[in-house]
PDB file of N, CA and C in Angstrom:
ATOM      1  N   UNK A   1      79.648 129.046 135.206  1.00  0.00           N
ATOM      2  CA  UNK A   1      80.294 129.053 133.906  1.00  0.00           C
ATOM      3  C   UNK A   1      79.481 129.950 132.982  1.00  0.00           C
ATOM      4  N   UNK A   2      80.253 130.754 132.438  1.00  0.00           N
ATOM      5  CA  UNK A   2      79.363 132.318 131.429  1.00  0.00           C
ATOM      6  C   UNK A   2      79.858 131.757 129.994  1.00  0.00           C
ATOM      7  N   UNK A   3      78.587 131.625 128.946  1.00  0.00           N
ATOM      8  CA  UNK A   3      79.231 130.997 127.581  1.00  0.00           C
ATOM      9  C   UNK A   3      79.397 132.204 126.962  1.00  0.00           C
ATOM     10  N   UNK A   4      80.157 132.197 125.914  1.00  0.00           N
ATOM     11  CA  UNK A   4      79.941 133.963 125.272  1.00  0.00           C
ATOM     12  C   UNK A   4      80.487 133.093 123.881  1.00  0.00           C
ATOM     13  N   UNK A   5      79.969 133.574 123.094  1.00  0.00           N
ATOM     14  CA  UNK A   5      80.404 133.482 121.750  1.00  0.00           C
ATOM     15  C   UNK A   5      81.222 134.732 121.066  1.00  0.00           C
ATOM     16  N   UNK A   6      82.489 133.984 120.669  1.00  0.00           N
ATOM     17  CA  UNK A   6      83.468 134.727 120.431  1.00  0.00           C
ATOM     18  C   UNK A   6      84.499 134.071 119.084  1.00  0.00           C
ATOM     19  N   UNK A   7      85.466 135.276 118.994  1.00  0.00           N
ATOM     20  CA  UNK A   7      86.790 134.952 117.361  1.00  0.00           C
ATOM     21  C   UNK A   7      87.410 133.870 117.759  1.00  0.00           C
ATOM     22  N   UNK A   8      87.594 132.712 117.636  1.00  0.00           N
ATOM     23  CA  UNK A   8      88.926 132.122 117.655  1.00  0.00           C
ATOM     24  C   UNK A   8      89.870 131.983 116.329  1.00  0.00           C
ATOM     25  N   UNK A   9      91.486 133.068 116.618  1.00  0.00           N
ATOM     26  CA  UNK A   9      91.683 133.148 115.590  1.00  0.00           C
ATOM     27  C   UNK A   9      92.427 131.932 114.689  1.00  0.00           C
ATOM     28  N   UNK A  10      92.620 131.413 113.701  1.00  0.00           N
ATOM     29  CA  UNK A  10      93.498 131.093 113.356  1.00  0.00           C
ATOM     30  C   UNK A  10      94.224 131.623 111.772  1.00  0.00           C
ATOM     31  N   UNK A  11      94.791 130.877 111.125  1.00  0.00           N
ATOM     32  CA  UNK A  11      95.846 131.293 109.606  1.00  0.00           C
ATOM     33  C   UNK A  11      96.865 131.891 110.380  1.00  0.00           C
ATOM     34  N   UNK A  12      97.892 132.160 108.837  1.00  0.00           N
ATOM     35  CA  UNK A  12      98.949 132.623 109.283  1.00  0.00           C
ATOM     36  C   UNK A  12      99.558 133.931 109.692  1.00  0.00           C
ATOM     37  N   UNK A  13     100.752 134.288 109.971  1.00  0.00           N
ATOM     38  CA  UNK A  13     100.902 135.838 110.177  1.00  0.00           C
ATOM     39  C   UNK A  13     100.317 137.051 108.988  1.00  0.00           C
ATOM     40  N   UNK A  14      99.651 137.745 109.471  1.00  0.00           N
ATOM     41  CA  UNK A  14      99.031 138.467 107.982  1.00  0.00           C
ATOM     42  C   UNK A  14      97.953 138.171 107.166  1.00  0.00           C
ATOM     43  N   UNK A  15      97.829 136.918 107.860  1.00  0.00           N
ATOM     44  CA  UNK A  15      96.882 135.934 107.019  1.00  0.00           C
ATOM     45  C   UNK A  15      95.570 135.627 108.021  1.00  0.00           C
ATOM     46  N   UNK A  16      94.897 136.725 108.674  1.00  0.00           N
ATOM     47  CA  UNK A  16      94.562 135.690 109.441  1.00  0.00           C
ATOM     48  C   UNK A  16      92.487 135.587 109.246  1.00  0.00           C
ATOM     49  N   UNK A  17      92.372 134.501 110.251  1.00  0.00           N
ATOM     50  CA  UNK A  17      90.855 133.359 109.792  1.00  0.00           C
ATOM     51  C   UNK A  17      90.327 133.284 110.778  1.00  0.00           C
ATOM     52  N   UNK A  18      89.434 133.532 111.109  1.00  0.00           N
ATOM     53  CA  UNK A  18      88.292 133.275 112.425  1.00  0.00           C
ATOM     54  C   UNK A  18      86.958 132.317 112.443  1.00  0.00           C
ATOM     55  N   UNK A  19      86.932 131.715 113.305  1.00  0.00           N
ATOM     56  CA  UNK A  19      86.535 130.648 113.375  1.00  0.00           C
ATOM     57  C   UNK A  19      85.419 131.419 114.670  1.00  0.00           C
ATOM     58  N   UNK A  20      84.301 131.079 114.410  1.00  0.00           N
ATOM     59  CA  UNK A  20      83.054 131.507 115.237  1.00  0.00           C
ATOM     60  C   UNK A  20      82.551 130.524 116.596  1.00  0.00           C
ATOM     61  N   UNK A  21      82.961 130.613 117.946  1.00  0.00           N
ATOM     62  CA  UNK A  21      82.780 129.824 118.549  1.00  0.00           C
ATOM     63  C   UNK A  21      81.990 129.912 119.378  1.00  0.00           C
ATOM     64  N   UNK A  22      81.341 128.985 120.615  1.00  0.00           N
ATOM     65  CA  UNK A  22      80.665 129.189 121.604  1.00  0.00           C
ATOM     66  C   UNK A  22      81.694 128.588 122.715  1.00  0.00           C
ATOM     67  N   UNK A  23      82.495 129.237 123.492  1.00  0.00           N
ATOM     68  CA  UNK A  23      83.119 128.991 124.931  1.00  0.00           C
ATOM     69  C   UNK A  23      83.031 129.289 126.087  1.00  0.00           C
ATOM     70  N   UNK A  24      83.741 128.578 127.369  1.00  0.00           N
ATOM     71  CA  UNK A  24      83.577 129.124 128.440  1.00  0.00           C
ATOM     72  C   UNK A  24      84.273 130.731 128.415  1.00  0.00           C
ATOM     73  N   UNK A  25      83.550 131.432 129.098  1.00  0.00           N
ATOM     74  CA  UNK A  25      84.346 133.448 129.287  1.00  0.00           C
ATOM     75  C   UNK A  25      85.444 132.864 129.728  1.00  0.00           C
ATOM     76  N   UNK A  26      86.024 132.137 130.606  1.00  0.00           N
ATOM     77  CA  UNK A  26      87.132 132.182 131.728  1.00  0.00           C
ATOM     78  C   UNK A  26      88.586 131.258 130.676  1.00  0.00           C
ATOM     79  N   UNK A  27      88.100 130.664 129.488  1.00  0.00           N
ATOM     80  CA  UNK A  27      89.432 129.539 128.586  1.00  0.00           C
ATOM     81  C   UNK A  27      89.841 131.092 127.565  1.00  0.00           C
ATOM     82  N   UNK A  28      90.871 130.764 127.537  1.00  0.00           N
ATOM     83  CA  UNK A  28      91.447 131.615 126.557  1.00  0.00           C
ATOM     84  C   UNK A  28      91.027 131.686 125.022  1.00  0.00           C
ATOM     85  N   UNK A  29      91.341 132.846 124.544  1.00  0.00           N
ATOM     86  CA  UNK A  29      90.763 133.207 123.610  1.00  0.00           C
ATOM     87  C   UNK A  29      90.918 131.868 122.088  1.00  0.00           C
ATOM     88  N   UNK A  30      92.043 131.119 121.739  1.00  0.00           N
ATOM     89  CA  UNK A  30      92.076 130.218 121.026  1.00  0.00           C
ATOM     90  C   UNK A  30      92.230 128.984 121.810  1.00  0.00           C
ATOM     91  N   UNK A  31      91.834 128.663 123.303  1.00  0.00           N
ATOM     92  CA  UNK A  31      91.855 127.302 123.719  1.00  0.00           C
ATOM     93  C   UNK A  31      90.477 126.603 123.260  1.00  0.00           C
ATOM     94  N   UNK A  32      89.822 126.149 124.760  1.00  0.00           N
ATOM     95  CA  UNK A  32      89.231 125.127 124.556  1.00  0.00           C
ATOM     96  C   UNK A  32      87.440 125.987 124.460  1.00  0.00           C
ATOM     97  N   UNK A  33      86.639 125.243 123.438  1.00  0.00           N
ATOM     98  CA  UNK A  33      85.567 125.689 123.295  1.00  0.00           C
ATOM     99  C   UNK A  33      84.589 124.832 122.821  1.00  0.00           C
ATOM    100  N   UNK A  34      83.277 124.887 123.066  1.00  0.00           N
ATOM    101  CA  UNK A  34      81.758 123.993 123.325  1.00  0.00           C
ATOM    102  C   UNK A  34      81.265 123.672 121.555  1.00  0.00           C
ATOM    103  N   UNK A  35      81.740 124.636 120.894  1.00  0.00           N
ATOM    104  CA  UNK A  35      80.554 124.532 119.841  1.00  0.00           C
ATOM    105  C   UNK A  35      81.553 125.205 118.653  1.00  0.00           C
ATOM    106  N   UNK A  36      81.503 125.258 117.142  1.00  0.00           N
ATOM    107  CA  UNK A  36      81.658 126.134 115.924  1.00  0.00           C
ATOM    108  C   UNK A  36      80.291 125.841 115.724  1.00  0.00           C
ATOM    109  N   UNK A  37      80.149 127.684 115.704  1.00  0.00           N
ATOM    110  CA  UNK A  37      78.980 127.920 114.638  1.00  0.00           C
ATOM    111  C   UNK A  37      79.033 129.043 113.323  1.00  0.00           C
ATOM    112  N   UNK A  38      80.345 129.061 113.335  1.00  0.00           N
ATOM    113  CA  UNK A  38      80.561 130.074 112.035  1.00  0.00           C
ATOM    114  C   UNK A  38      82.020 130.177 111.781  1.00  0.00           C
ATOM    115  N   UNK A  39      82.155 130.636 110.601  1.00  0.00           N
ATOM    116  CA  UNK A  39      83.435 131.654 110.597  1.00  0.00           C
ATOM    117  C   UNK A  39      83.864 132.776 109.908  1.00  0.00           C
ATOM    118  N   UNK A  40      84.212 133.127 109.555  1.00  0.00           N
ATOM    119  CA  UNK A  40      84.779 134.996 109.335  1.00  0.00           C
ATOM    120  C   UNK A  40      86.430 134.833 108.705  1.00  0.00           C
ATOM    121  N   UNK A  41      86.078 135.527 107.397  1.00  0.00           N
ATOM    122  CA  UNK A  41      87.250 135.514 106.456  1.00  0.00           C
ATOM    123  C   UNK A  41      87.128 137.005 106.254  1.00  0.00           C
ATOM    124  N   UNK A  42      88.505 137.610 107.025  1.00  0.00           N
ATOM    125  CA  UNK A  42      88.307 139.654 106.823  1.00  0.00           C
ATOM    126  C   UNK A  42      89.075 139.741 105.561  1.00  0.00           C
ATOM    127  N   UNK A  43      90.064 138.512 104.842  1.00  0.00           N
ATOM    128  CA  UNK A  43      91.185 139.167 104.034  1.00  0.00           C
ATOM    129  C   UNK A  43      90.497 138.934 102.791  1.00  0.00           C
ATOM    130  N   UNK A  44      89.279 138.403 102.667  1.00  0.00           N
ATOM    131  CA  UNK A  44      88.600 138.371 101.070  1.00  0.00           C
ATOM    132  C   UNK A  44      87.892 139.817 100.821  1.00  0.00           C
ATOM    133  N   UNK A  45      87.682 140.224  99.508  1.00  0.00           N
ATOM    134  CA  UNK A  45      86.939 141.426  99.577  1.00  0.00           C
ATOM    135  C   UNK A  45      85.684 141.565  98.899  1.00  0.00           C
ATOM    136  N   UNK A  46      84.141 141.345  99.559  1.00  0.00           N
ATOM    137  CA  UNK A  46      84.249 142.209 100.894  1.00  0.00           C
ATOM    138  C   UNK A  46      84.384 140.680 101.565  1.00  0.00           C
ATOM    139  N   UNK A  47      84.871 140.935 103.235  1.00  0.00           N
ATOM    140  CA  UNK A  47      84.819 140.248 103.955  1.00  0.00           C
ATOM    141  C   UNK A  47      83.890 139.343 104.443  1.00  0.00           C
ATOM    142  N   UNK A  48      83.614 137.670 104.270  1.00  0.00           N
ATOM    143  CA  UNK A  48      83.077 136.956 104.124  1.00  0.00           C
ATOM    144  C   UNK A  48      82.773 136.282 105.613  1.00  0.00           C
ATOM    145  N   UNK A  49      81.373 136.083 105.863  1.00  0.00           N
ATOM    146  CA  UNK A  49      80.845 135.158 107.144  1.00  0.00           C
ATOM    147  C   UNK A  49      79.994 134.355 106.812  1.00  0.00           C
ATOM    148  N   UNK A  50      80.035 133.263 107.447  1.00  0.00           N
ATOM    149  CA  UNK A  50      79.330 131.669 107.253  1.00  0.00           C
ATOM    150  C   UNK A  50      78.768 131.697 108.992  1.00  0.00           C
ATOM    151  N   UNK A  51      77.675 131.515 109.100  1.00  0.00           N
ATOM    152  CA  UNK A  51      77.109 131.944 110.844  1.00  0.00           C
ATOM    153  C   UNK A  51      75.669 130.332 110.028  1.00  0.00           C
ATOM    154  N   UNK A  52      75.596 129.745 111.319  1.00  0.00           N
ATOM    155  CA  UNK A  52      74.778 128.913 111.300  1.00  0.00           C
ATOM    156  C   UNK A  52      74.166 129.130 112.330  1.00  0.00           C
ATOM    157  N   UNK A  53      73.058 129.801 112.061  1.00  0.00           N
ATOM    158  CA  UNK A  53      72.029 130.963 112.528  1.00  0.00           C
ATOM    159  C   UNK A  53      71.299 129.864 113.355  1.00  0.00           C
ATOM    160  N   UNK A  54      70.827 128.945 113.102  1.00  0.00           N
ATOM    161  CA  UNK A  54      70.171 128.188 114.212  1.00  0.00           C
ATOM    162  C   UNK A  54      71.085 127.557 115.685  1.00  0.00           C
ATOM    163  N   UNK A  55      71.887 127.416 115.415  1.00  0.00           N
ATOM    164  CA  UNK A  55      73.378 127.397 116.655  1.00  0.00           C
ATOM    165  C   UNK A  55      73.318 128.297 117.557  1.00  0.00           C
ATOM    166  N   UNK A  56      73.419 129.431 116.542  1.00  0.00           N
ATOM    167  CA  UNK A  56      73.702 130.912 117.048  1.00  0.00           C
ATOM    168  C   UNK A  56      72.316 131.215 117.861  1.00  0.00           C
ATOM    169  N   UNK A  57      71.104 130.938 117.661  1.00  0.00           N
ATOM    170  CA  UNK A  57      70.129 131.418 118.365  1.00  0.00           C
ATOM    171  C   UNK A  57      69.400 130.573 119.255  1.00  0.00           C
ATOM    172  N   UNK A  58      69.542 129.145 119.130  1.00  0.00           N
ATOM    173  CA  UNK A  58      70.177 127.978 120.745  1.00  0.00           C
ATOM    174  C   UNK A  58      70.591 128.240 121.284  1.00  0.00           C
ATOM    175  N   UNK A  59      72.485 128.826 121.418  1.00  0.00           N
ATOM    176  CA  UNK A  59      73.187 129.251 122.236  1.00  0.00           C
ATOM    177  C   UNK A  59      72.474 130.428 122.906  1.00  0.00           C
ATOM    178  N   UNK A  60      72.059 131.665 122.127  1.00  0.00           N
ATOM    179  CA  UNK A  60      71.551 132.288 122.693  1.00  0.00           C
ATOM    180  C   UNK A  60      70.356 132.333 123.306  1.00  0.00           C
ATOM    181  N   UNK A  61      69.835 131.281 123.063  1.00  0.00           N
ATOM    182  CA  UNK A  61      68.419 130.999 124.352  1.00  0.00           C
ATOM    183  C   UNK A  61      68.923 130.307 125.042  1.00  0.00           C
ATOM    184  N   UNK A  62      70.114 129.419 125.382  1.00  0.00           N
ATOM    185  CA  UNK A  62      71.041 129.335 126.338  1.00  0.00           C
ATOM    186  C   UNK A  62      71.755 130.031 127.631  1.00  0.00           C
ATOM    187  N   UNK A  63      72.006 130.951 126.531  1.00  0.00           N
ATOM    188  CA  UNK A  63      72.480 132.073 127.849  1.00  0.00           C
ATOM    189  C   UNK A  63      74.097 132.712 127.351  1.00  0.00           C
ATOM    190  N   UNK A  64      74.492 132.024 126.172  1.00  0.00           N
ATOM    191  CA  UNK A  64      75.567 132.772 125.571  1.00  0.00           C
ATOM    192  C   UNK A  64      75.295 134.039 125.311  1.00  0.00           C
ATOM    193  N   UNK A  65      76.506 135.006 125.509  1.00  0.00           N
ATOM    194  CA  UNK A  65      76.577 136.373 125.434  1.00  0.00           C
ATOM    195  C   UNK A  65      77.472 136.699 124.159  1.00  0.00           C
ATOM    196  N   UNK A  66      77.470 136.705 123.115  1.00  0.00           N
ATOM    197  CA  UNK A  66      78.052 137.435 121.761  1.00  0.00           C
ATOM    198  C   UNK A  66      79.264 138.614 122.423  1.00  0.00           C
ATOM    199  N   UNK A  67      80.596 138.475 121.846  1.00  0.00           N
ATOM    200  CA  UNK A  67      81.515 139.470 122.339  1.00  0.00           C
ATOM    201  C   UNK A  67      80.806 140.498 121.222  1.00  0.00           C
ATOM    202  N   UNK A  68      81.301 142.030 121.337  1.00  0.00           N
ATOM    203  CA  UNK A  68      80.726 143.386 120.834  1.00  0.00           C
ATOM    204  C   UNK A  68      81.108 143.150 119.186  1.00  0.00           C
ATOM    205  N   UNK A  69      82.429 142.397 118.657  1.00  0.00           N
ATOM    206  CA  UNK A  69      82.425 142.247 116.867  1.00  0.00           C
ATOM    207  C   UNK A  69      81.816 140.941 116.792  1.00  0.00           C
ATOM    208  N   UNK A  70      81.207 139.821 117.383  1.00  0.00           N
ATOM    209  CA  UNK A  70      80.326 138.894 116.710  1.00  0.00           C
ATOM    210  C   UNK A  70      79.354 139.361 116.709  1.00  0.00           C
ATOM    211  N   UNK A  71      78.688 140.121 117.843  1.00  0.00           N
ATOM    212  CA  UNK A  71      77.543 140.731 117.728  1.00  0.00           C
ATOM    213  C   UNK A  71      76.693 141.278 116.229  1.00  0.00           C
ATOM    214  N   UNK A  72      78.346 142.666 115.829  1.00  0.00           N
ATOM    215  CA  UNK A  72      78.057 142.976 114.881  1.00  0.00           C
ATOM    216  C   UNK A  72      77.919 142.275 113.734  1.00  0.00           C
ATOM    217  N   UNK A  73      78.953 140.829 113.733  1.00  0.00           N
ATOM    218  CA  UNK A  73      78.911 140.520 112.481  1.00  0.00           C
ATOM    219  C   UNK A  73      77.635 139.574 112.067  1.00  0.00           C
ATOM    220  N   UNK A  74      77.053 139.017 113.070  1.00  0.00           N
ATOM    221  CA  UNK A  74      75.874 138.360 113.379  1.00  0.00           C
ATOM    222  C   UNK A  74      74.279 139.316 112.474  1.00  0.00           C
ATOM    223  N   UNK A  75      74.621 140.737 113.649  1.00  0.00           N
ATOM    224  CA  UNK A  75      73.559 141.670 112.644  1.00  0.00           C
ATOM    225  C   UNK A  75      74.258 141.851 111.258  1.00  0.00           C
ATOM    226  N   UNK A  76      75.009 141.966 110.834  1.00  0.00           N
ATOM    227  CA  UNK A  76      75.346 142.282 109.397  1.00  0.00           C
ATOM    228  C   UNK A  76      74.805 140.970 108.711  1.00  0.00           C
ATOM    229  N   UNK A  77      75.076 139.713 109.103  1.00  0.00           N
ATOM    230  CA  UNK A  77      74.674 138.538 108.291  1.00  0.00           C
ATOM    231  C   UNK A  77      73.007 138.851 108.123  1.00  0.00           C
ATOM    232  N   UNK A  78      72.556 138.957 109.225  1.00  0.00           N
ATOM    233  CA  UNK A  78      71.082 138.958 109.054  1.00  0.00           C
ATOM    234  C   UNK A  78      70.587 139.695 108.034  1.00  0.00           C
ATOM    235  N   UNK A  79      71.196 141.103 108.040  1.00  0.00           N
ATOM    236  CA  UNK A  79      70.761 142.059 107.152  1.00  0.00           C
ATOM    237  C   UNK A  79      71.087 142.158 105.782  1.00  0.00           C
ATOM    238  N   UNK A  80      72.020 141.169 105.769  1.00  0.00           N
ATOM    239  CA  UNK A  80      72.683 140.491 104.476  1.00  0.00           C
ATOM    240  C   UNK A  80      71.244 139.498 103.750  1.00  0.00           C
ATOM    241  N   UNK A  81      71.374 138.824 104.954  1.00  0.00           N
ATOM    242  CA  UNK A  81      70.220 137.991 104.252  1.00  0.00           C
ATOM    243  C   UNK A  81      68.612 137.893 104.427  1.00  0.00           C
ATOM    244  N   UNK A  82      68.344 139.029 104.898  1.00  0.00           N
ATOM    245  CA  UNK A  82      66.942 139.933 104.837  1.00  0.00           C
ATOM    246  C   UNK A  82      66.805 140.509 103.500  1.00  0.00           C
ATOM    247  N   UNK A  83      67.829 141.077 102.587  1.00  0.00           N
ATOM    248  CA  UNK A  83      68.227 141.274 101.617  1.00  0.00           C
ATOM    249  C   UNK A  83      68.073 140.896 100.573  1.00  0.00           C
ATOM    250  N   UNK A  84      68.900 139.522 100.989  1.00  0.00           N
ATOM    251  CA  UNK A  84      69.158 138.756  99.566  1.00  0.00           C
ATOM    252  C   UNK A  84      67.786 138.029  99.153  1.00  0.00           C
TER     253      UNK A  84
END
């Protein structure tokens, strides 16, 4: 079993809300999943993330693999809040 942390989307058409998860690679992209450790609002401006950075870096001494846009949005939080 490969964990990867990934979007699960939800809101409505046009509308939509991501929810930051830790799941199995092999369940579909909004089924079943292990953990929320964040989420991601693209339609506010600028686009808003809530990442609970200690989750996020468990999982990843776990063995979860970040898909290529949590990745990024993960480094953007950091550098957000290296920042602030």
């Amino acid at each position: 079993m490969g964990l990867v942390i990934r979007l699960r989307r939800h809101g409505g058409r046009k509308r939509p809300f991501f929810r930051i998860v830790v799941a199995d690679s092999k369940s579909p992209r909004d089924g079943r999943f292990v953990d929320q450790v964040g989420t991601y609002d693209p339609v506010t401006n600028p686009p808003r993330v809530t990442l609970q950075a200690d989750k996020v870096e468990r999982w990843r001494k776990m063995g979860a693999l970040p898909s290529d846009t949590v990745k990024k949005l993960i480094e953007d939080a950091t550098v957000t809040a290296q920042t602030a």
